[in-house]
C-alpha atoms as a PDB file:
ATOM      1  CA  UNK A   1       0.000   0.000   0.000  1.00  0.00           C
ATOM      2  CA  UNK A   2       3.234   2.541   0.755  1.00  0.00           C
ATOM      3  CA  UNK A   3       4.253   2.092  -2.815  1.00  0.00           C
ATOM      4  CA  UNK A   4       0.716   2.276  -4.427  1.00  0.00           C
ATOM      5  CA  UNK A   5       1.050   5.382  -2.380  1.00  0.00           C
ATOM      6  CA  UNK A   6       4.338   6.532  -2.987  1.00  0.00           C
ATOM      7  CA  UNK A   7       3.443   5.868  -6.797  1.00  0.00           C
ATOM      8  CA  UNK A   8       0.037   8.383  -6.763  1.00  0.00           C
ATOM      9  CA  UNK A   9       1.966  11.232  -5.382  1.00  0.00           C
ATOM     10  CA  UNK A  10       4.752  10.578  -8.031  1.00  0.00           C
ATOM     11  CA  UNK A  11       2.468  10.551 -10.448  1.00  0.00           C
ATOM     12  CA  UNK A  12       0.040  13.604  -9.132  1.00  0.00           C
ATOM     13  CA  UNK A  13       3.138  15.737  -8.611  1.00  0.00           C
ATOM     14  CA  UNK A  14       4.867  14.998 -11.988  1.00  0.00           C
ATOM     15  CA  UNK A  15       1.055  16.286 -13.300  1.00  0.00           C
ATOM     16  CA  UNK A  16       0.394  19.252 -11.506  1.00  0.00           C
ATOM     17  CA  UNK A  17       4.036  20.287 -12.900  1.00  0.00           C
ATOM     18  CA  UNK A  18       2.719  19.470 -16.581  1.00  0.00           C
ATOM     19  CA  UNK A  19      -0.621  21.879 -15.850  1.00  0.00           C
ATOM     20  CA  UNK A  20       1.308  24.518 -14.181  1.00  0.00           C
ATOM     21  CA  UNK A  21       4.047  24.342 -17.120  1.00  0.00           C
ATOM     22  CA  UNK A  22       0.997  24.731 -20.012  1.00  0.00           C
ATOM     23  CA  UNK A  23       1.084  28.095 -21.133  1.00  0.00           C
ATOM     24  CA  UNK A  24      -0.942  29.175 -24.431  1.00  0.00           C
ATOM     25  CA  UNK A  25       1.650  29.661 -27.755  1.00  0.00           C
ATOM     26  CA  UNK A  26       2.572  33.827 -27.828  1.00  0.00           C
ATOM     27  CA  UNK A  27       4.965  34.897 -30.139  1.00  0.00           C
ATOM     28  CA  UNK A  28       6.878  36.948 -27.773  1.00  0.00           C
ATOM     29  CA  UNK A  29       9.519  35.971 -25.427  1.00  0.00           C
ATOM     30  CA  UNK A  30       7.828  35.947 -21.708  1.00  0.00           C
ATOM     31  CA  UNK A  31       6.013  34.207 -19.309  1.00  0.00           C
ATOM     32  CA  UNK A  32       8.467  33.780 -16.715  1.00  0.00           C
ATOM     33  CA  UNK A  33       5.721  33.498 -13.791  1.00  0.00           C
ATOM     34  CA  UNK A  34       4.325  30.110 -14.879  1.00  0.00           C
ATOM     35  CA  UNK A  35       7.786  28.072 -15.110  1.00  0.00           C
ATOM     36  CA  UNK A  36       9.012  29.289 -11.732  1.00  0.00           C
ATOM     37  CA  UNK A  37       5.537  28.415 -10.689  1.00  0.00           C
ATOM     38  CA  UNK A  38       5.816  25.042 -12.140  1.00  0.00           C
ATOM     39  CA  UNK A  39       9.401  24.618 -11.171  1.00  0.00           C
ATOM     40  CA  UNK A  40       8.148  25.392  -7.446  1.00  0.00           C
ATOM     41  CA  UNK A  41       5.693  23.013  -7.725  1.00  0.00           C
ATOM     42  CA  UNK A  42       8.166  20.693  -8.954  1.00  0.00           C
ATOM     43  CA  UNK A  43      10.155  20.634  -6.134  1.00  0.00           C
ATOM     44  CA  UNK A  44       7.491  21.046  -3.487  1.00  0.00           C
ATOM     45  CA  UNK A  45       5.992  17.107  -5.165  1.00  0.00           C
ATOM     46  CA  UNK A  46       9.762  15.788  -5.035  1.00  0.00           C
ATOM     47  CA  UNK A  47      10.761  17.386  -1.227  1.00  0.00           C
ATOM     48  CA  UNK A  48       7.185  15.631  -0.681  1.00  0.00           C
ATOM     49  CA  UNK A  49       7.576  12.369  -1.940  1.00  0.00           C
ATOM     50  CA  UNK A  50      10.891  12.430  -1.185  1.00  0.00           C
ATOM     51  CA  UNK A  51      10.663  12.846   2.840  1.00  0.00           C
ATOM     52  CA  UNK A  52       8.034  10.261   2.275  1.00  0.00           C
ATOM     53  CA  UNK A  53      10.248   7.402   1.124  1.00  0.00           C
ATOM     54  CA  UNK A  54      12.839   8.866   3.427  1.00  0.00           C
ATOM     55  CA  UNK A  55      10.532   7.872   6.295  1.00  0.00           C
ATOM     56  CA  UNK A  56      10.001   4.631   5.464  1.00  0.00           C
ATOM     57  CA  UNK A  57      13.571   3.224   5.578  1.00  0.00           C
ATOM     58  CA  UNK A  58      14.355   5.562   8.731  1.00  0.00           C
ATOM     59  CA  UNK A  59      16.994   3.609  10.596  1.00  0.00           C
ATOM     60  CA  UNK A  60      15.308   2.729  14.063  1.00  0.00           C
ATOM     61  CA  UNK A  61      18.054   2.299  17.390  1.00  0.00           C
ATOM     62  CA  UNK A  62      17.295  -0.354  19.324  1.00  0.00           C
ATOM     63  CA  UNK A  63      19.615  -2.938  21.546  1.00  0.00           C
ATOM     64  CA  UNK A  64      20.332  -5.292  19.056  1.00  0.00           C
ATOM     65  CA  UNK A  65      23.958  -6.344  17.546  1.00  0.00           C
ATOM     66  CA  UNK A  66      25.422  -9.218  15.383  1.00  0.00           C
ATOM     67  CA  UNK A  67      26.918 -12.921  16.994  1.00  0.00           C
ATOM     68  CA  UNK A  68      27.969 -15.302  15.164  1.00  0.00           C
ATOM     69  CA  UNK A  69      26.026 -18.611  15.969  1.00  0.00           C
ATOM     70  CA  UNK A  70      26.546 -21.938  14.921  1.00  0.00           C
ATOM     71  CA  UNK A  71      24.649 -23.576  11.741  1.00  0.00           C
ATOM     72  CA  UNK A  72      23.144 -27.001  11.621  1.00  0.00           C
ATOM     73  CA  UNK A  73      21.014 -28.808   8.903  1.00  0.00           C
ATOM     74  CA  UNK A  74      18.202 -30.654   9.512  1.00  0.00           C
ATOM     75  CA  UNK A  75      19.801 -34.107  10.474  1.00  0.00           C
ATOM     76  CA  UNK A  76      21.909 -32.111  13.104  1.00  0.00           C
ATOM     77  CA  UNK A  77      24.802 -31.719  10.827  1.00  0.00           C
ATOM     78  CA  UNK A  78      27.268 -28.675  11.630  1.00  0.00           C
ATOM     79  CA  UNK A  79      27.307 -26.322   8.757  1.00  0.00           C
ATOM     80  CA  UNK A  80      29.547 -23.480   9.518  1.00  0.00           C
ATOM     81  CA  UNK A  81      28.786 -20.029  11.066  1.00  0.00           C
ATOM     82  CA  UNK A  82      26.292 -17.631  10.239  1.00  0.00           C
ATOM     83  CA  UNK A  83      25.882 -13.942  11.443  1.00  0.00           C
ATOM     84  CA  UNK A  84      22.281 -13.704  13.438  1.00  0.00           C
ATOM     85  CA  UNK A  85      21.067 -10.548  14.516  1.00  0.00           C
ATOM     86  CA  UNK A  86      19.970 -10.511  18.274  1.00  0.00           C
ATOM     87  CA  UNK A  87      17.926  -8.124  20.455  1.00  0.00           C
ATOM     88  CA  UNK A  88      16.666  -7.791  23.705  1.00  0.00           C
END
């Protein structure tokens, strides 16, 4: 559901700067207020979708660290080492 999310806003933002960027065809050399306001709106979709995927893969502190633990197979067989992470 975060990525169907993730996805709309993409995809709203990424249109709103195509409407804002539409200007009608004038001969003369001008219109300077709709591309900075499309290039505002621009950046406004990406600092907002952005900070959303940035949330989502926040690293979270907690007491946990790395051992290395013994591997067995299923007969009881010992494989090697593996590194398991372990919290309390």
């Amino acid at each position: 559901m975060k990525k169907f999310a993730t996805a709309t806003v993409a995809a709203l933002s990424i249109a709103a700067t195509l409407a804002l960027s539409a200007a009608p065809a004038e001969a003369r050399y001008g219109r300077k207020g709709a591309f900075f306001g499309a290039l505002a709106a621009g950046l406004v979709g990406a600092a907002i979708v952005g900070s959303a995927a940035r949330a989502h893969h926040a690293p979270v502190y907690s007491d946990c660290w790395s051992e290395k633990r013994p591997v067995y197979n299923r007969w009881g067989d010992f494989r090697g080492y593996r590194y398991i992470r372990v919290c309390n």
